[in-house]
N, C-alpha and C. Protein backbone atom coordinates (compact mmCIF):
# COMPACT_ATOMS: atom_id res chain seq x y z
N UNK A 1 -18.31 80.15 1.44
CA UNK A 1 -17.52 78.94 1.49
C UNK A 1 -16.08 79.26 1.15
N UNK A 2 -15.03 78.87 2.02
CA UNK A 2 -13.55 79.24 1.82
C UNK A 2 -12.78 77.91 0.85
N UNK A 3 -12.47 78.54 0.07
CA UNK A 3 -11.26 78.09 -0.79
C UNK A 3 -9.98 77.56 -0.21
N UNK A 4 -10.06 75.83 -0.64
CA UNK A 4 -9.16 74.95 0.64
C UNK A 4 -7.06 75.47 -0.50
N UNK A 5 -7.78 76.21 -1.52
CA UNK A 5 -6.13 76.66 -1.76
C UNK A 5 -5.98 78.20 -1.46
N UNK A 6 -6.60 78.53 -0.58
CA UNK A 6 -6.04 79.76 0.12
C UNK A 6 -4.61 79.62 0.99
N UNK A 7 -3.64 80.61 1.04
CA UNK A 7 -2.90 80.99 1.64
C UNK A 7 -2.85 80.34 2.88
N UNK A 8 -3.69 81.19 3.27
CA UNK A 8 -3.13 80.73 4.95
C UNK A 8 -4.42 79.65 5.35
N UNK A 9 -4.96 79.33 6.73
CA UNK A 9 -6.52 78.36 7.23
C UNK A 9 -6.65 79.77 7.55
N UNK A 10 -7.85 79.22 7.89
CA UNK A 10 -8.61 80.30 9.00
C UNK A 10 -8.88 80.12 10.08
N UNK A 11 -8.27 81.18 11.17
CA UNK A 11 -7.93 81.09 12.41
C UNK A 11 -8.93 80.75 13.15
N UNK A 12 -9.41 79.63 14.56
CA UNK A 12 -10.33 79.38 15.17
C UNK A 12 -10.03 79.34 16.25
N UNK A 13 -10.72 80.06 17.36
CA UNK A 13 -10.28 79.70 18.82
C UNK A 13 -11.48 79.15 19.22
N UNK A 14 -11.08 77.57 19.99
CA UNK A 14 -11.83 76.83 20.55
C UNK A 14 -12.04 77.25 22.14
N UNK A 15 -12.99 76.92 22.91
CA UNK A 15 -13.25 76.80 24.49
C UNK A 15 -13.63 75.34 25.01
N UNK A 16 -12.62 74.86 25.60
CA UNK A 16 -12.66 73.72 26.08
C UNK A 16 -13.31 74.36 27.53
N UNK A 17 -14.76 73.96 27.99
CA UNK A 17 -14.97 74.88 29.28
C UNK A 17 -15.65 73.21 29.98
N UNK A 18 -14.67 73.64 31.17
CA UNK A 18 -15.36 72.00 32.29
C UNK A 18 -15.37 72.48 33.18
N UNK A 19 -16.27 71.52 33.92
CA UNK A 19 -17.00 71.74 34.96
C UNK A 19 -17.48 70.34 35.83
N UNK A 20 -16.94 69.78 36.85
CA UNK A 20 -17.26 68.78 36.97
C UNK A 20 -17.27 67.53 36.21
N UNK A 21 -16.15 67.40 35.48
CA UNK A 21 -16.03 66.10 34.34
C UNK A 21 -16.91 66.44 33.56
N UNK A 22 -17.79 67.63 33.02
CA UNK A 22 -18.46 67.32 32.25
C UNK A 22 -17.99 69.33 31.00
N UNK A 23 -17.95 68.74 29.87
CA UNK A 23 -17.89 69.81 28.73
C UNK A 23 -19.34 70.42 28.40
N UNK A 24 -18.78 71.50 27.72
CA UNK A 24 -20.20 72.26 27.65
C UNK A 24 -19.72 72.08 25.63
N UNK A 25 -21.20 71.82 25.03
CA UNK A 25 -20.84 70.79 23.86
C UNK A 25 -22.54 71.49 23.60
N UNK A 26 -22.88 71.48 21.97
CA UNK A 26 -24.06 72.10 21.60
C UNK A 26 -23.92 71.06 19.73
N UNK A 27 -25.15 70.95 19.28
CA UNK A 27 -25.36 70.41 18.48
C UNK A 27 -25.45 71.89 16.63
N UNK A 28 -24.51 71.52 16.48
CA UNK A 28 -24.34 72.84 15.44
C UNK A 28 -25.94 72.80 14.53
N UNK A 29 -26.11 74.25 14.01
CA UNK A 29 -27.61 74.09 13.96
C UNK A 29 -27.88 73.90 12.55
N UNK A 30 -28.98 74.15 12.32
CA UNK A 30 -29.43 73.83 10.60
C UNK A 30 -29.13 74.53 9.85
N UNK A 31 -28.58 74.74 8.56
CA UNK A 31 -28.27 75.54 8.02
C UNK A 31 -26.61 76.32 8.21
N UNK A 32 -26.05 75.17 9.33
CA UNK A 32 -24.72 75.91 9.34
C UNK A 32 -23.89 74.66 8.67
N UNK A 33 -22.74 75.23 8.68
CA UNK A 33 -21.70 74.09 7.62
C UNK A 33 -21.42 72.96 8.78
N UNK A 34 -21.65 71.06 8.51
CA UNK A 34 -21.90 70.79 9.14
C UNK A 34 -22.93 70.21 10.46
N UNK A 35 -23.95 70.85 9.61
CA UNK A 35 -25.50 71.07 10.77
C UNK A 35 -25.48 69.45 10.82
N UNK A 36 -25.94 69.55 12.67
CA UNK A 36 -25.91 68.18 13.13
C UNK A 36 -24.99 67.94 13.96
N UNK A 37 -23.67 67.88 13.91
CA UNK A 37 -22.51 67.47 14.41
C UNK A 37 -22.76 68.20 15.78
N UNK A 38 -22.06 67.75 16.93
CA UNK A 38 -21.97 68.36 18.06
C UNK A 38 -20.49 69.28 17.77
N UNK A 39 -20.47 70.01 18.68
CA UNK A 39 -18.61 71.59 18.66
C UNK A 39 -19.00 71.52 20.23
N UNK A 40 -17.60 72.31 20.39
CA UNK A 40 -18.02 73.23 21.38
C UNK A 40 -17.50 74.42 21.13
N UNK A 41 -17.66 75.47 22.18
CA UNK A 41 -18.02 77.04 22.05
C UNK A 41 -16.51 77.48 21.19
N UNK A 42 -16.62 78.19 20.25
CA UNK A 42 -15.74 78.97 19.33
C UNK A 42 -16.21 79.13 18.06
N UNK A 43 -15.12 79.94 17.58
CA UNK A 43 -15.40 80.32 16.41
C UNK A 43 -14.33 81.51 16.00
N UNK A 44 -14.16 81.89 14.26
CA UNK A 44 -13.22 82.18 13.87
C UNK A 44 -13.07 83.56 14.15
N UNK A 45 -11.05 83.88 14.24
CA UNK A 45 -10.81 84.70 14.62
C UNK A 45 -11.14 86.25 14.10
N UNK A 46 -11.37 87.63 14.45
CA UNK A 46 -11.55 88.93 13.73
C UNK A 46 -9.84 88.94 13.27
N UNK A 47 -10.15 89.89 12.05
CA UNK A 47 -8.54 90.39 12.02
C UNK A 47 -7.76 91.26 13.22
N UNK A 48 -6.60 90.35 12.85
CA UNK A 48 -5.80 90.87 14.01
C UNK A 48 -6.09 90.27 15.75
N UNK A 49 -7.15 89.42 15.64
CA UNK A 49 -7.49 89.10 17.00
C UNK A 49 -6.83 87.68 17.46
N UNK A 50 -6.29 87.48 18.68
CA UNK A 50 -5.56 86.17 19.18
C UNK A 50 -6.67 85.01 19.06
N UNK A 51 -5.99 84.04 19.43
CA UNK A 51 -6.78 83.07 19.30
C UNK A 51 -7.66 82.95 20.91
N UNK A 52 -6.86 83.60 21.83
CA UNK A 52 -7.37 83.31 22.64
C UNK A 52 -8.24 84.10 23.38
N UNK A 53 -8.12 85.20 22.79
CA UNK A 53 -9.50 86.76 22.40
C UNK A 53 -10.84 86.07 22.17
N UNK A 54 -10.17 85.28 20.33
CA UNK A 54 -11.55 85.12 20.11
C UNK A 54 -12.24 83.68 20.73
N UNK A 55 -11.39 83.44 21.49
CA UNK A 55 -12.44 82.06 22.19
C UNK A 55 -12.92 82.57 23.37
N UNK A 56 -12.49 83.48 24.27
CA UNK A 56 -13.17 84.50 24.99
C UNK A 56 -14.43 85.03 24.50
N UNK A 57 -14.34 85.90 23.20
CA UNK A 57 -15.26 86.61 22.62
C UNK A 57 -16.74 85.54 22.21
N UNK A 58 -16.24 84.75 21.44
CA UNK A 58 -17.09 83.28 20.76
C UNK A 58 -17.46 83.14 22.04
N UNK A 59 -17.01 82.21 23.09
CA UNK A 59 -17.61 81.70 24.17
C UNK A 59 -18.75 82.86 24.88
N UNK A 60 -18.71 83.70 25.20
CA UNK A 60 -19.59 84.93 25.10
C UNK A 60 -20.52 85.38 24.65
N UNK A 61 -20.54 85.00 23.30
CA UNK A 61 -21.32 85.27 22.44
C UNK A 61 -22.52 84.36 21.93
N UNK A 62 -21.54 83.13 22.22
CA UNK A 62 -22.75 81.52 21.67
C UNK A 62 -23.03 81.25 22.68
N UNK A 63 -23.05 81.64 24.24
CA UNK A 63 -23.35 80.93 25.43
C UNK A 63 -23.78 81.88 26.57
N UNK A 64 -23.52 82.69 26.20
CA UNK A 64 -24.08 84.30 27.06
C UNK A 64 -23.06 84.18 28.56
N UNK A 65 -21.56 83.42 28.05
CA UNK A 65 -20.78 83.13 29.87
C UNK A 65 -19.82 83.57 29.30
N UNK A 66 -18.88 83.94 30.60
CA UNK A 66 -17.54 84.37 30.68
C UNK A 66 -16.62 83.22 30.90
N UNK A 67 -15.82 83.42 30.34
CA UNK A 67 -14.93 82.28 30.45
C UNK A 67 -13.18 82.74 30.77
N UNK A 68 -12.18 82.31 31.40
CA UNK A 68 -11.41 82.40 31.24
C UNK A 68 -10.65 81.15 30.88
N UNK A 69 -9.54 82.03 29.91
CA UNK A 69 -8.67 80.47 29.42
C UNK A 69 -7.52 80.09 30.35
N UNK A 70 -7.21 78.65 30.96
CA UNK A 70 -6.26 78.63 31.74
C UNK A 70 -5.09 78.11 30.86
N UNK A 71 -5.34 77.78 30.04
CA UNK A 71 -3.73 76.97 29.21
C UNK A 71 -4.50 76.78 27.82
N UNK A 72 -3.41 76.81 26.85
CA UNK A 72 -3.42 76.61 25.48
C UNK A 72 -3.36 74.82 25.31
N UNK A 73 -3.80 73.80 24.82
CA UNK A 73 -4.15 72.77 25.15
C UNK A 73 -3.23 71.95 24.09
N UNK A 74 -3.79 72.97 22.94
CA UNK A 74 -3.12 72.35 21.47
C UNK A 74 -3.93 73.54 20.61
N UNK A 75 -2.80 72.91 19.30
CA UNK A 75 -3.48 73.82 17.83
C UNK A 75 -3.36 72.33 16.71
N UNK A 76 -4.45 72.45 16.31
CA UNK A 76 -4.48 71.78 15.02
C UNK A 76 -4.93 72.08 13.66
N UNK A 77 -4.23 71.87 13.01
CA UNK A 77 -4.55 72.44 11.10
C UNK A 77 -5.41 71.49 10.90
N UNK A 78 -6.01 71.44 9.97
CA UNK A 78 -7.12 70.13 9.20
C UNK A 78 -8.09 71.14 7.98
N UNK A 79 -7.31 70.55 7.00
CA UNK A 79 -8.10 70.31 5.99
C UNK A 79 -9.61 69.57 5.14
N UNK A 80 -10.66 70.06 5.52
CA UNK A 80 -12.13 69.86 5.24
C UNK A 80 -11.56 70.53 3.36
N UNK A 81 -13.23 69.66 2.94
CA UNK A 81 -13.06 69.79 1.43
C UNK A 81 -13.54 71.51 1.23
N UNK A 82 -13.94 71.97 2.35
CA UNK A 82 -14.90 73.31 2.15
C UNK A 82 -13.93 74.27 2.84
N UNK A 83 -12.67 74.17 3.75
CA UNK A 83 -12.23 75.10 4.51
C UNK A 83 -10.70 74.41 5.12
N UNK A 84 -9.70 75.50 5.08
CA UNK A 84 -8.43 74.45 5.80
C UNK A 84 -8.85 75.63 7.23
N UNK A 85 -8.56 74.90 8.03
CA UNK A 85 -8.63 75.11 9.62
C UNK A 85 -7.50 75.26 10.22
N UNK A 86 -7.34 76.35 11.22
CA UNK A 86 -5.90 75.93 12.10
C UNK A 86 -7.26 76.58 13.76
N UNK A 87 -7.00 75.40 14.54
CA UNK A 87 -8.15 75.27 15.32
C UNK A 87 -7.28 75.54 16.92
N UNK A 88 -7.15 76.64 17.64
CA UNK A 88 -6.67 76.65 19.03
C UNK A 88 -7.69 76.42 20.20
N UNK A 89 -7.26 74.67 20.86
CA UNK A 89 -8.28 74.37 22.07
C UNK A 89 -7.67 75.07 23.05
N UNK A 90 -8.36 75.58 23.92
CA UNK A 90 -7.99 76.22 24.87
C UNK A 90 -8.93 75.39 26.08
N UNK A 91 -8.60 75.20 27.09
CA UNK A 91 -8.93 74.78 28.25
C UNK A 91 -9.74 75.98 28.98
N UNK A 92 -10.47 76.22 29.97
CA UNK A 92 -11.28 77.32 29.74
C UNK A 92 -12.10 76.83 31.45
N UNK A 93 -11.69 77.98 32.22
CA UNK A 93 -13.24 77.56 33.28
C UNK A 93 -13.76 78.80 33.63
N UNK A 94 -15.42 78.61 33.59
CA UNK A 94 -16.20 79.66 33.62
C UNK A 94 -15.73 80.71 34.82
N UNK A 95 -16.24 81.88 34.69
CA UNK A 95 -15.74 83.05 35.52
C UNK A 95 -16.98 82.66 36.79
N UNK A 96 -18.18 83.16 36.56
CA UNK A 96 -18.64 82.66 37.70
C UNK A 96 -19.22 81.41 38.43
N UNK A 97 -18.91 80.80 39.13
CA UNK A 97 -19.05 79.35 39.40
C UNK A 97 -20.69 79.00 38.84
N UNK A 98 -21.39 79.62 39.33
CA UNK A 98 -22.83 79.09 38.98
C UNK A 98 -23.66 79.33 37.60
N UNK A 99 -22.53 79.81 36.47
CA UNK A 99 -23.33 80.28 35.87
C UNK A 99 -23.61 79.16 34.43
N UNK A 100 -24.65 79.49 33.91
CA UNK A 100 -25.28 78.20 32.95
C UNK A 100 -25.03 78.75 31.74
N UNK A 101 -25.21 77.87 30.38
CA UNK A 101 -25.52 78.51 29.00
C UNK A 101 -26.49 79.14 29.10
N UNK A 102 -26.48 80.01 28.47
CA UNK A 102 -27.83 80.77 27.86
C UNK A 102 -28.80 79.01 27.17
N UNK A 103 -30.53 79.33 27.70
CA UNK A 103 -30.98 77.75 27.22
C UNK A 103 -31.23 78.14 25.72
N UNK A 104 -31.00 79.28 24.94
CA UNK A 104 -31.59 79.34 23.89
C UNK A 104 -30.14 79.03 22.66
N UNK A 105 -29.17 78.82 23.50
CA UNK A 105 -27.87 78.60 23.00
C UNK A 105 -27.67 77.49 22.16
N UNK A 106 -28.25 76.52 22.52
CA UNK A 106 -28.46 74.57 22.56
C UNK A 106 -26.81 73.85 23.47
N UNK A 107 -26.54 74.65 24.43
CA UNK A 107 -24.97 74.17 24.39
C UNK A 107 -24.92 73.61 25.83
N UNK A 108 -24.88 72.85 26.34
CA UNK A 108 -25.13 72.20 27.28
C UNK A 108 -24.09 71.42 27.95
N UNK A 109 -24.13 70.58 29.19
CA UNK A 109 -22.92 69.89 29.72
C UNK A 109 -23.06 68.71 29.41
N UNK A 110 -21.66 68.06 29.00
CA UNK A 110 -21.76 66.15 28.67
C UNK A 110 -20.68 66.10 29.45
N UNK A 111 -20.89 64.62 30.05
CA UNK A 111 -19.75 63.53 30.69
C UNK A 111 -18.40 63.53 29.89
N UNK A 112 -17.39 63.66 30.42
CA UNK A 112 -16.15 63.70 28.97
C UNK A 112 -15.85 62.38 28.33
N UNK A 113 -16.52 60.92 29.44
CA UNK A 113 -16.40 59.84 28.67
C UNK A 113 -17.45 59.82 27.85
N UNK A 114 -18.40 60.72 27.66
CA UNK A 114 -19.51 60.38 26.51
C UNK A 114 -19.62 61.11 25.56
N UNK A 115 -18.02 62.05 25.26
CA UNK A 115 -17.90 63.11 24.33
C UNK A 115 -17.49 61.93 23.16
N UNK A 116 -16.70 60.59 23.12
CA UNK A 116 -16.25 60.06 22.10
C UNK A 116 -17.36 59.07 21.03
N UNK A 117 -18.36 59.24 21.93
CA UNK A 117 -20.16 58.15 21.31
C UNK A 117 -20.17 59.69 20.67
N UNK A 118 -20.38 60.53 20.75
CA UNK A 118 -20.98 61.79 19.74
C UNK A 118 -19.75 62.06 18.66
N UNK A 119 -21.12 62.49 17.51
CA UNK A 119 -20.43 62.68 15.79
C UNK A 119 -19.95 64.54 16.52
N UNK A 120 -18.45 64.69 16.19
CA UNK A 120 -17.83 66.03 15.81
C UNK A 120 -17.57 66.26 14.73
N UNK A 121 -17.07 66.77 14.59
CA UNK A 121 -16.05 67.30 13.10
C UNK A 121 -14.49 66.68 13.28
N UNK A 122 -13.96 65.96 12.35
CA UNK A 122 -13.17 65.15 12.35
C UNK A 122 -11.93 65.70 12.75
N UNK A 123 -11.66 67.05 12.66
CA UNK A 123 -10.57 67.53 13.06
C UNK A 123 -10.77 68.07 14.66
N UNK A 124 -11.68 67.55 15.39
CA UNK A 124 -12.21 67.30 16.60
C UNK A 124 -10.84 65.99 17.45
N UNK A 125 -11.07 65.10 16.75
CA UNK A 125 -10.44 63.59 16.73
C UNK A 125 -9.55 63.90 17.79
N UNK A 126 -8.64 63.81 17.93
CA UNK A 126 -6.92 64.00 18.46
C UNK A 126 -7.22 65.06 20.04
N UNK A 127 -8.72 65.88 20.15
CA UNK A 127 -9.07 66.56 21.18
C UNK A 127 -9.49 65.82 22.07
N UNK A 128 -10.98 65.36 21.10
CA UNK A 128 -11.60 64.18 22.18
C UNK A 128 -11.01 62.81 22.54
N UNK A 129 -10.18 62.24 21.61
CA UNK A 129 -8.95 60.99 22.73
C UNK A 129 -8.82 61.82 23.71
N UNK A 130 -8.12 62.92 23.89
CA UNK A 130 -7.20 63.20 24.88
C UNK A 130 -8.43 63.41 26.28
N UNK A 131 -9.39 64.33 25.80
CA UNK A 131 -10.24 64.09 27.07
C UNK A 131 -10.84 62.90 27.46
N UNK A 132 -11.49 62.07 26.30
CA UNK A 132 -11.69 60.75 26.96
C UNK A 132 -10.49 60.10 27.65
N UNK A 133 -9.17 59.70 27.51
CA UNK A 133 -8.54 59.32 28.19
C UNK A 133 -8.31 59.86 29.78
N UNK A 134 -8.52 61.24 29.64
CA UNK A 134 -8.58 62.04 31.24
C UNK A 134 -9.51 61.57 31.70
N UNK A 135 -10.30 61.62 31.38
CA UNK A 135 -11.81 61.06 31.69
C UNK A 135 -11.45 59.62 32.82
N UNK A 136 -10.53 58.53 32.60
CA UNK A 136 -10.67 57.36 32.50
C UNK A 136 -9.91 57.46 34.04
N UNK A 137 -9.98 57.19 35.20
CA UNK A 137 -9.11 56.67 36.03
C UNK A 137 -7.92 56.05 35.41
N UNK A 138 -6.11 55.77 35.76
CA UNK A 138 -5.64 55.29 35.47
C UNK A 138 -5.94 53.81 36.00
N UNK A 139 -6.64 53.36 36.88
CA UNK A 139 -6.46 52.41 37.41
C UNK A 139 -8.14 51.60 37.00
N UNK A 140 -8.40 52.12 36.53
CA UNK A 140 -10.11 52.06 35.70
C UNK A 140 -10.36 50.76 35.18
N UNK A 141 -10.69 49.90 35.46
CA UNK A 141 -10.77 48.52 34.91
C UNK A 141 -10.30 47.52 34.84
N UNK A 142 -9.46 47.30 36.46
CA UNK A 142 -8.50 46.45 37.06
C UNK A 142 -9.47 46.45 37.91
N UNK A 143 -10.05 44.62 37.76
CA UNK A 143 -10.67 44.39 39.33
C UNK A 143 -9.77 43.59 40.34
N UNK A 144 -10.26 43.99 41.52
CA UNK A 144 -9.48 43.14 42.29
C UNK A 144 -9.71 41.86 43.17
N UNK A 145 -8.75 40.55 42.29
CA UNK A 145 -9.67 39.13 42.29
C UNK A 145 -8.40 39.04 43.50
């Protein structure tokens, strides 16, 4: 467990990976910090490694896929009582078109309007607006009388 008066957070590269309006999103497991909450694919950086290494590497590793990152999305700091975070989403589409999670992964595809009904981790927040709003047609709920 990390000490929230450490120096620096600890570095996280996220994988924002889509596919058809829909994110690839896994239910964090028992026994991890958090167990329960839905993430998606990442995890913290090695020394010396970019952020966008290790969301390559993480995505790889928790999902058995290749991913490439197309754009840096955002970075966010957030302070949990157990860990300060500095969290890089990266936007992300798989290398080969057809390829799936590993099923033993738990990480699977959701609708991006049905990423904001699921519990994340609160420093999640400010990610999932932004995809639910993509999600939304601009013109989405204007009928025409």
């Amino acid at each position: 467990m990390s000490d929230v008066s450490e120096e620096r957070p600890v570095r996280v590269g996220i994988a924002l990976v889509a596919r058809d309006g829909r994110y690839l999103i896994r239910r964090r497991p028992p026994g991890s910090s958090m167990a329960g909450v839905w993430e998606f694919p990442g995890g913290k950086c090695e020394p010396g490694e970019t952020f966008e290494a290790a969301t390559v590497r993480e995505c790889r590793e928790e999902t058995g896929m290749d991913v490439v990152p197309r754009r840096l999305r955002q970075v966010i700091t957030y302070r949990y009582p157990h860990a300060w975070v500095e969290m890089a989403y990266h936007d992300c589409a798989v290398e080969a078109r057809d390829a799936e999670p590993d099923p033993a992964s738990g990480f699977r595809w959701v609708a991006a309007d049905a990423l904001p009904m699921l519990v994340f981790p609160p420093a999640n927040e400010p990610i999932l607006r932004q995809l639910a709003r993509e999600a939304v047609p601009p013109d989405a709920g204007r009928g025409s009388s």
